[in-house]
N, C-alpha and C. Protein backbone atom coordinates (compact mmCIF):
# COMPACT_ATOMS: atom_id res chain seq x y z
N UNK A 1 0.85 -1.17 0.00
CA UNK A 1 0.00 0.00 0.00
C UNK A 1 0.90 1.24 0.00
N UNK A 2 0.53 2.45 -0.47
CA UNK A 2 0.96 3.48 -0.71
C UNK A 2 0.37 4.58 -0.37
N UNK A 3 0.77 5.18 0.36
CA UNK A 3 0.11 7.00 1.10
C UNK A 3 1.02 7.92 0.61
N UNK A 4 0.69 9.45 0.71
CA UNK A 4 1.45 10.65 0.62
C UNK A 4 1.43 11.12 1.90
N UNK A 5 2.82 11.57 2.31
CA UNK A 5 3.65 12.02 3.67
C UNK A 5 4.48 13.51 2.69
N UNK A 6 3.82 14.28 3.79
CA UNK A 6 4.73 15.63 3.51
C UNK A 6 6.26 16.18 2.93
N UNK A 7 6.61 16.35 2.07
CA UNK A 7 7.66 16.61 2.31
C UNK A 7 8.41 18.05 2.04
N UNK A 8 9.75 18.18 2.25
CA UNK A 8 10.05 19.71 2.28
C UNK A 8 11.25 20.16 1.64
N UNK A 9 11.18 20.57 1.01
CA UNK A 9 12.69 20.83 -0.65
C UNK A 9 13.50 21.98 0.16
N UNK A 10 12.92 22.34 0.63
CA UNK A 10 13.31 24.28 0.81
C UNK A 10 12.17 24.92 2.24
N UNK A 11 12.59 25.91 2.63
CA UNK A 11 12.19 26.60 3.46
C UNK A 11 10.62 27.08 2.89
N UNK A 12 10.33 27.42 2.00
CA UNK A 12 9.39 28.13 1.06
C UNK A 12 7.78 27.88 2.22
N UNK A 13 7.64 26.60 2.14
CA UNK A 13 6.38 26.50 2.99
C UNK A 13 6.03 27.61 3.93
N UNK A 14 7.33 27.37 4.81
CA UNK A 14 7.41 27.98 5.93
C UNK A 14 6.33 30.24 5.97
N UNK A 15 6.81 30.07 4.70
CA UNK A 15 6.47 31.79 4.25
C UNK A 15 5.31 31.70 3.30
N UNK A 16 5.06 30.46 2.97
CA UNK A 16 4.11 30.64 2.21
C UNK A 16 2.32 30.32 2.74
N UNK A 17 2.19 29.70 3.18
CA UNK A 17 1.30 29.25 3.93
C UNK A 17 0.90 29.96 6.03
N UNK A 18 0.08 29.80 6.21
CA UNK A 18 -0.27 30.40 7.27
C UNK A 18 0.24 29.28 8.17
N UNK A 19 0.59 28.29 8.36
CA UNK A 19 0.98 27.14 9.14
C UNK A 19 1.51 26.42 7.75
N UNK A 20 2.85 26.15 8.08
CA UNK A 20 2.86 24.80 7.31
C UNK A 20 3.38 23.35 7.76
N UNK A 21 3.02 22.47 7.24
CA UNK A 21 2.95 20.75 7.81
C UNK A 21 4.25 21.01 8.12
N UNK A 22 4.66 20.05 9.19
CA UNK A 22 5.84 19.33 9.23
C UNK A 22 6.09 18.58 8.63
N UNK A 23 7.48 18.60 7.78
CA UNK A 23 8.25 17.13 6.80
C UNK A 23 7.97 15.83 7.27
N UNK A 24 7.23 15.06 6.93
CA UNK A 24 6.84 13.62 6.63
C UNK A 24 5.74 13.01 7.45
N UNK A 25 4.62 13.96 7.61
CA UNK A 25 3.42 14.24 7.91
C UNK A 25 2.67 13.27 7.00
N UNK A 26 1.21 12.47 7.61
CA UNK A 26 0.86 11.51 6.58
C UNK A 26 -0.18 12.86 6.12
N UNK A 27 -0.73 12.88 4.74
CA UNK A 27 -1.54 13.49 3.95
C UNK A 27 -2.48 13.57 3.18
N UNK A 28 -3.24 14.25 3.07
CA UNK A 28 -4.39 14.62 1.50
C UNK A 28 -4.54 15.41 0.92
N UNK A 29 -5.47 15.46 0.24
CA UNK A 29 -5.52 16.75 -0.44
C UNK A 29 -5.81 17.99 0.27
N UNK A 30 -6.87 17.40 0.50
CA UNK A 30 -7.49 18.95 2.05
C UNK A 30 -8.46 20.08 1.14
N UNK A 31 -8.82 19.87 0.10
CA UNK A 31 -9.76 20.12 -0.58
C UNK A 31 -11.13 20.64 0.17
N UNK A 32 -10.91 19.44 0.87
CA UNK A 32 -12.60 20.00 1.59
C UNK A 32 -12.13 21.03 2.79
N UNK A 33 -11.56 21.52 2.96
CA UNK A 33 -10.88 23.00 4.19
C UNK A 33 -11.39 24.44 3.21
N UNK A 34 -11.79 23.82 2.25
CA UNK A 34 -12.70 24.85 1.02
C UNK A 34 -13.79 24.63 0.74
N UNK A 35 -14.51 24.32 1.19
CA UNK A 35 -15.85 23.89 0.52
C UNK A 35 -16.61 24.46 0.44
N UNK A 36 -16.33 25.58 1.83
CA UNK A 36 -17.38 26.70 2.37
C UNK A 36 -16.58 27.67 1.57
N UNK A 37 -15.69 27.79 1.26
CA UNK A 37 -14.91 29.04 1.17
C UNK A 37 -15.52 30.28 -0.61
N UNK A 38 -15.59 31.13 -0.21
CA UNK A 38 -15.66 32.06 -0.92
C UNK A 38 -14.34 32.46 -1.91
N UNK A 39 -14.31 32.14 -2.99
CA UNK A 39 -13.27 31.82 -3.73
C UNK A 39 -12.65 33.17 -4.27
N UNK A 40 -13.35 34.50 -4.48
CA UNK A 40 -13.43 35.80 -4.56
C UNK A 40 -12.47 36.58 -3.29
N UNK A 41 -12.95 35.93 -2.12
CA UNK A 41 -12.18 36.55 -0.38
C UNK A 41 -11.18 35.94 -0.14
N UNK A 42 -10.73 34.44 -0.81
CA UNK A 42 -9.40 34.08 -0.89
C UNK A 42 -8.51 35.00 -0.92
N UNK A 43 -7.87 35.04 -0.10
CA UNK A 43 -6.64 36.13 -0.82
C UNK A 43 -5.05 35.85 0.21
N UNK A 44 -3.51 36.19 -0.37
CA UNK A 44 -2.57 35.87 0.73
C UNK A 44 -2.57 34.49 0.57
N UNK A 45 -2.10 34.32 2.06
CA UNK A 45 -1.62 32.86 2.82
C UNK A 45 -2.94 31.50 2.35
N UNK A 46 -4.14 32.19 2.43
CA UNK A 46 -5.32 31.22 2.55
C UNK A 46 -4.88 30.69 1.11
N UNK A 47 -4.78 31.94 0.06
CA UNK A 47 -5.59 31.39 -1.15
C UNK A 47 -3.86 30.74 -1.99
N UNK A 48 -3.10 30.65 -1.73
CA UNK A 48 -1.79 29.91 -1.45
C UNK A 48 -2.38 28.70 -1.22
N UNK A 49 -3.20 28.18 -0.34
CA UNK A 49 -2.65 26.88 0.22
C UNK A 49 -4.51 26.29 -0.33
N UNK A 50 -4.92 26.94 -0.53
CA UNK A 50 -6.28 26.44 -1.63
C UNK A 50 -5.60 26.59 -3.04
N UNK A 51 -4.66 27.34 -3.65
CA UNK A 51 -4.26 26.97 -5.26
C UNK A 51 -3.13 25.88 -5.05
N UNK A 52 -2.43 25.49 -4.40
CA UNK A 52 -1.57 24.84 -4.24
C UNK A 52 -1.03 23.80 -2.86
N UNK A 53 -2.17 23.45 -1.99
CA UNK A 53 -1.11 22.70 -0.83
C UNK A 53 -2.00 21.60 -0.69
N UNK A 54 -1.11 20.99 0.24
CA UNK A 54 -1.53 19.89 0.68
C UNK A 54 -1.62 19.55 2.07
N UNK A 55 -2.69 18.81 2.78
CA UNK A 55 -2.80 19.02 4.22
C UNK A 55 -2.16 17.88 4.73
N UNK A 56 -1.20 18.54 5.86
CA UNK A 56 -0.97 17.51 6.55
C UNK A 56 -2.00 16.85 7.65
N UNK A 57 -2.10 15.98 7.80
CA UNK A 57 -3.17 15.71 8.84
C UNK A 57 -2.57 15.68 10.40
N UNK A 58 -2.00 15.73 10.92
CA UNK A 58 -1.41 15.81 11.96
C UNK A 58 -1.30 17.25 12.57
N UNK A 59 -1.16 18.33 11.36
CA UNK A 59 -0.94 19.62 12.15
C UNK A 59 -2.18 20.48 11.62
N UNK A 60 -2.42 19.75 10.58
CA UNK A 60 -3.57 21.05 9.51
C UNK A 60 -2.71 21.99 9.11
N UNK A 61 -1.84 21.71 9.01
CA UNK A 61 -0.78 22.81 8.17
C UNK A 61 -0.59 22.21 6.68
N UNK A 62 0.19 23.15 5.75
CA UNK A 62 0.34 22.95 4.42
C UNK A 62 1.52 22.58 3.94
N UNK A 63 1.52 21.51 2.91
CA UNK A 63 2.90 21.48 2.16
C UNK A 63 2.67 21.35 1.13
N UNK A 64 3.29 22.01 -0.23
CA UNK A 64 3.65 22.56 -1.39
C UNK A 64 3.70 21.06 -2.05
N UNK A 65 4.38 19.85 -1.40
CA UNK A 65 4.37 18.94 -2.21
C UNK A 65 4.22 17.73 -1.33
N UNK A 66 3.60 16.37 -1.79
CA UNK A 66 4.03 15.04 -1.57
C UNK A 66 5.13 14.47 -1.73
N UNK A 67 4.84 13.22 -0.70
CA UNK A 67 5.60 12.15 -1.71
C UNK A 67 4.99 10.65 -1.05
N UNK A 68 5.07 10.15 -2.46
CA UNK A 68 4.59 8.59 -2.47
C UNK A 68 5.07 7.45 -1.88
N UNK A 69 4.71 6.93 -0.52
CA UNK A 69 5.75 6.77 0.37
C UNK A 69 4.94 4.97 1.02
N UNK A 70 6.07 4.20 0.77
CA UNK A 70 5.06 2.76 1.23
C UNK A 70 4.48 3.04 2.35
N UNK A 71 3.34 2.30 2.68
CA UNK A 71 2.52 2.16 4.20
C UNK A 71 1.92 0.95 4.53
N UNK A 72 1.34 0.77 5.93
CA UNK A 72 0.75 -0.64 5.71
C UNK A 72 -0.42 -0.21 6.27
N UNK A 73 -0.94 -1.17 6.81
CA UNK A 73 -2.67 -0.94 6.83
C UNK A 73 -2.58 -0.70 8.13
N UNK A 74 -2.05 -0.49 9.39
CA UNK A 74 -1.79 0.16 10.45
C UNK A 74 -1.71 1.14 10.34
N UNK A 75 -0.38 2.15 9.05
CA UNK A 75 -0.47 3.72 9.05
C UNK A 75 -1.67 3.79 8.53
N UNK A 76 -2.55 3.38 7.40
CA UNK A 76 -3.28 3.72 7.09
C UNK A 76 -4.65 4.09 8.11
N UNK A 77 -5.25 2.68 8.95
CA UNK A 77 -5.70 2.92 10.14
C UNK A 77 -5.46 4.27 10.60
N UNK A 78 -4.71 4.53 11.06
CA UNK A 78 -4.28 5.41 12.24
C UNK A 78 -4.07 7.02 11.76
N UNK A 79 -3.84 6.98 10.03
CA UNK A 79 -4.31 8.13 9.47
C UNK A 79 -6.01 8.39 9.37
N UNK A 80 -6.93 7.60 9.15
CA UNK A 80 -8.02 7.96 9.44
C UNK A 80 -8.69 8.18 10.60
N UNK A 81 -7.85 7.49 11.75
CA UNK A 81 -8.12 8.17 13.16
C UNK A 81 -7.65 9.37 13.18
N UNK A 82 -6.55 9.96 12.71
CA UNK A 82 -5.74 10.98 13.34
C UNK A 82 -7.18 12.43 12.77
N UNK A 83 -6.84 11.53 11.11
CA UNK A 83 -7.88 12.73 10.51
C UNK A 83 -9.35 13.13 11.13
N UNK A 84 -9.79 11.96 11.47
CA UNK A 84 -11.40 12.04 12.27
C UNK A 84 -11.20 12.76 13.14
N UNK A 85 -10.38 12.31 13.94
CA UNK A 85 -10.27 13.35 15.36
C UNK A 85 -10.15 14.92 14.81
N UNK A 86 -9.31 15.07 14.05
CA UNK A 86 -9.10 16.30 13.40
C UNK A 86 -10.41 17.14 12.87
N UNK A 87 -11.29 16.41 11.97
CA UNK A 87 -12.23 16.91 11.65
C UNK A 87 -13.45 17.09 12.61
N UNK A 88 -13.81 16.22 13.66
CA UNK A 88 -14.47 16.56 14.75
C UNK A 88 -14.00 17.39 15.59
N UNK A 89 -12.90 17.39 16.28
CA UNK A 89 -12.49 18.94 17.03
C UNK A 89 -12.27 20.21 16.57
N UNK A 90 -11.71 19.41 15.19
CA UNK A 90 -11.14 21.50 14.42
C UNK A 90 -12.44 21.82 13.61
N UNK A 91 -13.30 20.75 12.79
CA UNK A 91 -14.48 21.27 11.85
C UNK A 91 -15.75 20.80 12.33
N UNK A 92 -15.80 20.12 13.60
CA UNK A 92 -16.82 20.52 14.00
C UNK A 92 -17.91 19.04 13.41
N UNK A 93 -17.30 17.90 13.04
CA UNK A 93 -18.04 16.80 12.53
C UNK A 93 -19.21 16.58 13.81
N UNK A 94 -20.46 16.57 13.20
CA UNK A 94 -21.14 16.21 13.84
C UNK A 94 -21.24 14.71 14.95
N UNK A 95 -20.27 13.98 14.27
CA UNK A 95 -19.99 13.12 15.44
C UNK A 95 -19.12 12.16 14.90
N UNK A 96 -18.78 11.30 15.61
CA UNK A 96 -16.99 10.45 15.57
C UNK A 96 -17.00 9.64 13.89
N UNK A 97 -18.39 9.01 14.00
CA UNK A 97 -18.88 8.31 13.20
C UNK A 97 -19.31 8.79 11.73
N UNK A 98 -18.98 10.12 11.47
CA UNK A 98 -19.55 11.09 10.66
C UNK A 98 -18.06 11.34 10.00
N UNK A 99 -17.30 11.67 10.75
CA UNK A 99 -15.75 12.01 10.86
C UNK A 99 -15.02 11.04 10.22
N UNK A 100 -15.04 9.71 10.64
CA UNK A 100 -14.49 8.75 10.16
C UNK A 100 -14.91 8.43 8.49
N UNK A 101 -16.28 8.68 8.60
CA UNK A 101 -16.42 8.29 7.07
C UNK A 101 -16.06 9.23 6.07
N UNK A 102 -15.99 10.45 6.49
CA UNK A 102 -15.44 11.69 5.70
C UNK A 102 -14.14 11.14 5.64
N UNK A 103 -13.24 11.14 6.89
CA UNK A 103 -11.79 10.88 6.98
C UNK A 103 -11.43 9.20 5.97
N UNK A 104 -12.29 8.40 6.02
CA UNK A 104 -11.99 7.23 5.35
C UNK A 104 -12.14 7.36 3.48
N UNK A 105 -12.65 8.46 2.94
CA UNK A 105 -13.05 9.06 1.95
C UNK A 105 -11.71 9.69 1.51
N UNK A 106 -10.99 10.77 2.49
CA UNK A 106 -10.55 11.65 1.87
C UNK A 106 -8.88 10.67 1.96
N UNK A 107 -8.80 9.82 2.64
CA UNK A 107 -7.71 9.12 2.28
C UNK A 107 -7.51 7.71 1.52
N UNK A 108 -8.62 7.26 1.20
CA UNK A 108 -8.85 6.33 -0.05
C UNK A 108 -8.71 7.72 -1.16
N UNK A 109 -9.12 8.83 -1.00
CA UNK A 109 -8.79 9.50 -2.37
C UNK A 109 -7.34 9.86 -2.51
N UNK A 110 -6.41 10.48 -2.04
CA UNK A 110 -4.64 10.20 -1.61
C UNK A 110 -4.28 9.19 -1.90
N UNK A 111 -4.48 7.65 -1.23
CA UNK A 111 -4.19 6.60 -1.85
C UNK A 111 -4.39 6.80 -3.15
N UNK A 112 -5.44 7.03 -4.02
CA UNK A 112 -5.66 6.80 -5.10
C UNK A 112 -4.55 7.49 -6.24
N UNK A 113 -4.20 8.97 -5.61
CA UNK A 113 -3.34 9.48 -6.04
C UNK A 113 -1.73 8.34 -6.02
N UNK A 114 -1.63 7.86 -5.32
CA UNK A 114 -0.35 6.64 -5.34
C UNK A 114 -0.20 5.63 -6.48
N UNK A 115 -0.39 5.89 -7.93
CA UNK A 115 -0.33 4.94 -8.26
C UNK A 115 1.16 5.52 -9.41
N UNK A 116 1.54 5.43 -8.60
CA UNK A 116 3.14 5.97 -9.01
C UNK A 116 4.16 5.41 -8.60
N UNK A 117 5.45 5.35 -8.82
CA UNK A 117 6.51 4.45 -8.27
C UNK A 117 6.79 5.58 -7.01
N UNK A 118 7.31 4.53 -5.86
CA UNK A 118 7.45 5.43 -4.39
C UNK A 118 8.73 6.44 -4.69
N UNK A 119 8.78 7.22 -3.94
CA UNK A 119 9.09 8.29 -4.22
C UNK A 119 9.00 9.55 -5.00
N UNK A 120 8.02 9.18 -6.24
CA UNK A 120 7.66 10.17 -7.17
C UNK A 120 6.69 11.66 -5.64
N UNK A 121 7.14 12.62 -6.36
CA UNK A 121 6.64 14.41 -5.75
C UNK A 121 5.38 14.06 -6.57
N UNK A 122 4.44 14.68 -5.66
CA UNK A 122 2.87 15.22 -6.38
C UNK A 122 2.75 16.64 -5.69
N UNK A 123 2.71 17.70 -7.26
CA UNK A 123 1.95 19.22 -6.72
C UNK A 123 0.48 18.60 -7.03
N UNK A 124 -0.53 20.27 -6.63
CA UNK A 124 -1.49 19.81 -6.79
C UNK A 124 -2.11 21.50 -7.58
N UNK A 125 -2.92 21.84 -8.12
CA UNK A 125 -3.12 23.13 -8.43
C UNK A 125 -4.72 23.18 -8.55
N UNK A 126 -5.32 23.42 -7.51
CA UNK A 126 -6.76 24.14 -7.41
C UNK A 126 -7.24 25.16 -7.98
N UNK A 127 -8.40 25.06 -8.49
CA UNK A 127 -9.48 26.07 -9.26
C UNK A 127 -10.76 26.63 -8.77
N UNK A 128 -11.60 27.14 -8.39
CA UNK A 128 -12.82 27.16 -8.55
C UNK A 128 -13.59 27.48 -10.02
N UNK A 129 -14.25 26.52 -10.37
CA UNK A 129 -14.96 26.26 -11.61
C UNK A 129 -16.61 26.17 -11.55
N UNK A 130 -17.31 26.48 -11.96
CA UNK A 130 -18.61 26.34 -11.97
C UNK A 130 -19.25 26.32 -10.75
N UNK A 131 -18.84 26.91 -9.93
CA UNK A 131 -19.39 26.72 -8.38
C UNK A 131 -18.48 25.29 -7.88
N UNK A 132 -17.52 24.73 -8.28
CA UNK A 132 -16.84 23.66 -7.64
C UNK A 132 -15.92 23.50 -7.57
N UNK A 133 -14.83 22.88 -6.93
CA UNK A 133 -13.48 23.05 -6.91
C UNK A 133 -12.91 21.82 -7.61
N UNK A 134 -11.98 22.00 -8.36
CA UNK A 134 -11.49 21.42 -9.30
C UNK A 134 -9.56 21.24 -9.01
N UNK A 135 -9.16 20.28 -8.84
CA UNK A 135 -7.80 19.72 -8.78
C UNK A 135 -7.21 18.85 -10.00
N UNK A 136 -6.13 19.66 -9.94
CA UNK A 136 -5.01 19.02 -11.16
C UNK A 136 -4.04 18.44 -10.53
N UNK A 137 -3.32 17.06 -10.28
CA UNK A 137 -2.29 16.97 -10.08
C UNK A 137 -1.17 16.85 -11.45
N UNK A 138 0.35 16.97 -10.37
CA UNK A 138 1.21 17.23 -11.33
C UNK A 138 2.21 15.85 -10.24
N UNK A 139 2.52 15.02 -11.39
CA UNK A 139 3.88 14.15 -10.61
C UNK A 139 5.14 14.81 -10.87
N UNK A 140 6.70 14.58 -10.13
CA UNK A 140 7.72 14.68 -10.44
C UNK A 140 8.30 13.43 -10.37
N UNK A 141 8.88 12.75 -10.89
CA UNK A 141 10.06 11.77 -11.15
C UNK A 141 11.56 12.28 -10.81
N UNK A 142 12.17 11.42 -9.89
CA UNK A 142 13.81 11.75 -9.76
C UNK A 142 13.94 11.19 -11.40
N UNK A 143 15.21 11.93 -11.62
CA UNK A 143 16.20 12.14 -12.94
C UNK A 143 17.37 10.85 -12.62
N UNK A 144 17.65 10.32 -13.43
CA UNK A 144 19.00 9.24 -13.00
C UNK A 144 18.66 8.52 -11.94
N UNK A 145 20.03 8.09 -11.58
CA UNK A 145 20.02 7.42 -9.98
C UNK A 145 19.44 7.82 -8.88
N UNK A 146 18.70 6.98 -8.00
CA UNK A 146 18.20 6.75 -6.94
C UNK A 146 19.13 8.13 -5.45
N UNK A 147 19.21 9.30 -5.70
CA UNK A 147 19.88 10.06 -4.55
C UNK A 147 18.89 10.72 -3.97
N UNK A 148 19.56 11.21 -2.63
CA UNK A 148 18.73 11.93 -1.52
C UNK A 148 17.94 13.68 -2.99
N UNK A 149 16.74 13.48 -2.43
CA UNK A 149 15.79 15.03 -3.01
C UNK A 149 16.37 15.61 -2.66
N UNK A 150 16.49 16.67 -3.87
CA UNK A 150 17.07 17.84 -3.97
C UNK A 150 16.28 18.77 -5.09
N UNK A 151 15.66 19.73 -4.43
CA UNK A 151 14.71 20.84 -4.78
C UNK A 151 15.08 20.67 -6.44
N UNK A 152 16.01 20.67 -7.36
CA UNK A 152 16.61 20.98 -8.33
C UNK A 152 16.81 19.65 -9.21
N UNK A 153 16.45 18.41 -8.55
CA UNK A 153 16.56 17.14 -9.13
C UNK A 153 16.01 16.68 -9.61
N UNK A 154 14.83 17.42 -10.17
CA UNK A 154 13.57 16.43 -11.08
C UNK A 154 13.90 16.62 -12.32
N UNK A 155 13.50 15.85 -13.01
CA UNK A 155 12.96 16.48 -14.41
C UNK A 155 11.54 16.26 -15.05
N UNK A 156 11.26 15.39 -14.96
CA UNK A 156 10.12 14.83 -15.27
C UNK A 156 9.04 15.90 -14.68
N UNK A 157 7.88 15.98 -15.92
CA UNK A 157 6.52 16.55 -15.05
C UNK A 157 5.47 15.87 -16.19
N UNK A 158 4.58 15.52 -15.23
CA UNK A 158 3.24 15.41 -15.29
C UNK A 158 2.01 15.63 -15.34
N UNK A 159 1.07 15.92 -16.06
CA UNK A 159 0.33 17.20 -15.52
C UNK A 159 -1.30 17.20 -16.81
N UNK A 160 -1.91 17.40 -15.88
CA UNK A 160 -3.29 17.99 -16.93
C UNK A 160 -3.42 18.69 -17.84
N UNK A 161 -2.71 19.78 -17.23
CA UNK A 161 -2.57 20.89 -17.72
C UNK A 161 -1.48 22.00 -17.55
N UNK A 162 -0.92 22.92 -17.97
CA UNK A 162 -0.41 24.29 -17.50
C UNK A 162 -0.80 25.46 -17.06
N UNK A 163 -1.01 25.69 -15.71
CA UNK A 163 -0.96 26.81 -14.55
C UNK A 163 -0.30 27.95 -15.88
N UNK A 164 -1.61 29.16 -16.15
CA UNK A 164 -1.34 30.50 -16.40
C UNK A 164 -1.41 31.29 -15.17
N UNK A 165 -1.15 30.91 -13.97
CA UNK A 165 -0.98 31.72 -12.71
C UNK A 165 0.25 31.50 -11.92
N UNK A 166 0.39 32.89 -11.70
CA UNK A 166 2.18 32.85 -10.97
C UNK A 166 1.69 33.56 -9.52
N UNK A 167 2.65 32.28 -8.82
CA UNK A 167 2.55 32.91 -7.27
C UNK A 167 4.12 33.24 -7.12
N UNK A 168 3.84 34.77 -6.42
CA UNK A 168 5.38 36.07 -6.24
C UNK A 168 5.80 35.19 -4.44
N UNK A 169 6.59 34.34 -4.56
CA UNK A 169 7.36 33.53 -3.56
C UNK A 169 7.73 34.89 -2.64
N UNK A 170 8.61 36.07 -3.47
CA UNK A 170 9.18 37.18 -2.74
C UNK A 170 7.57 37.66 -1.73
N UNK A 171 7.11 38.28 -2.58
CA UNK A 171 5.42 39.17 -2.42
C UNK A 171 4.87 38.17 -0.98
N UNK A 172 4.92 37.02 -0.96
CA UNK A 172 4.51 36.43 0.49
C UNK A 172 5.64 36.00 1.11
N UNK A 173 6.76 36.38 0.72
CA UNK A 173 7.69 36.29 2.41
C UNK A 173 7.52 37.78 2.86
N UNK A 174 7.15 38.93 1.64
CA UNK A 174 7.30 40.24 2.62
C UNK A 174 5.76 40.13 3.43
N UNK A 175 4.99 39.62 3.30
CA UNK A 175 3.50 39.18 3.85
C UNK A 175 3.74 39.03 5.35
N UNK A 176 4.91 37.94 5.10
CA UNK A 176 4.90 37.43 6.09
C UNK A 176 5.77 38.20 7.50
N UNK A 177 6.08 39.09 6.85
CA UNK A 177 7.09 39.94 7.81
C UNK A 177 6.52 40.80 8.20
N UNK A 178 4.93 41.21 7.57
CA UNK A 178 4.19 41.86 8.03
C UNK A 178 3.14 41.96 9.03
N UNK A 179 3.28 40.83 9.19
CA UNK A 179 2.38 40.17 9.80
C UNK A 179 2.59 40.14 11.49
């Protein structure tokens, strides 16, 4: 079996996002942390981590990328506990049993994203479309031999489509100093 666990190239999260995951955090998409959201009032840190992140489940913080990482049916277990609990204390699930089936949903959909050789990076790039939110993933492949990630080591991309939107990396670290 195969899950996505956080991972971290560079500092970047850290400034980009209002919280971001800790490195090797189990994960999803986190899609639904938008559902309610007003796609117009997005703006900053929020609308950063609705066009582009991924939730860690452990902190509810964001990371910029995956990675495809073996698991067994214990992590898996214990990611849909972590997440239930998560969604009943932080969103308010109407009850444990409500939580779990949301949480058992949103990580059979992550798994699903795994059907890649381990280690392959997944971005992800969010839309609002027709009143709904819409996700593209993008894989990366290491280049050559099997070495430790390095922000600069991919080559390979994958992808639906091409992002005509640029996020100013500079423009939200000065955000963040403002803050």
């Amino acid at each position: 079996m195969r899950l996505l666990r956080t991972i971290r190239l560079d500092p970047s999260d850290t400034f980009v996002f209002e919280r971001a995951a800790d490195p090797g955090e189990w994960a999803v998409s986190g899609a639904f942390m938008f559902a309610d959201a007003d796609a117009d009032a997005l703006a900053g840190k929020s609308r950063a981590a609705f066009r582009g992140g991924f939730l860690g489940v452990a902190s509810f913080g964001w990371s910029t990328l995956v990675q495809i990482v073996a698991a067994t049916e214990e992590d898996r277990h214990a990611l849909v506990d972590t997440l239930a609990k998560q969604l009943r204390e932080r969103l308010g699930a109407p009850d444990f049993g409500a939580a779990r089936a949301a949480a058992e949903e949103e990580v059979a959909f992550a798994a699903s994203l795994c059907d890649h050789p381990h280690d392959t990076l997944i971005a992800v790039r969010r839309t609002f479309e027709d009143g709904a939110i819409r996700e593209a993933f993008r894989t990366l492949h290491p280049r050559g031999t099997r070495k430790p990630m390095r922000a600069f080591s991919f080559l390979e991309v994958e992808s639906e489509e091409e992002s005509s939107e640029e996020i100013h990396l500079v423009a939200l670290g000065k955000e963040k100093r403002s803050d």
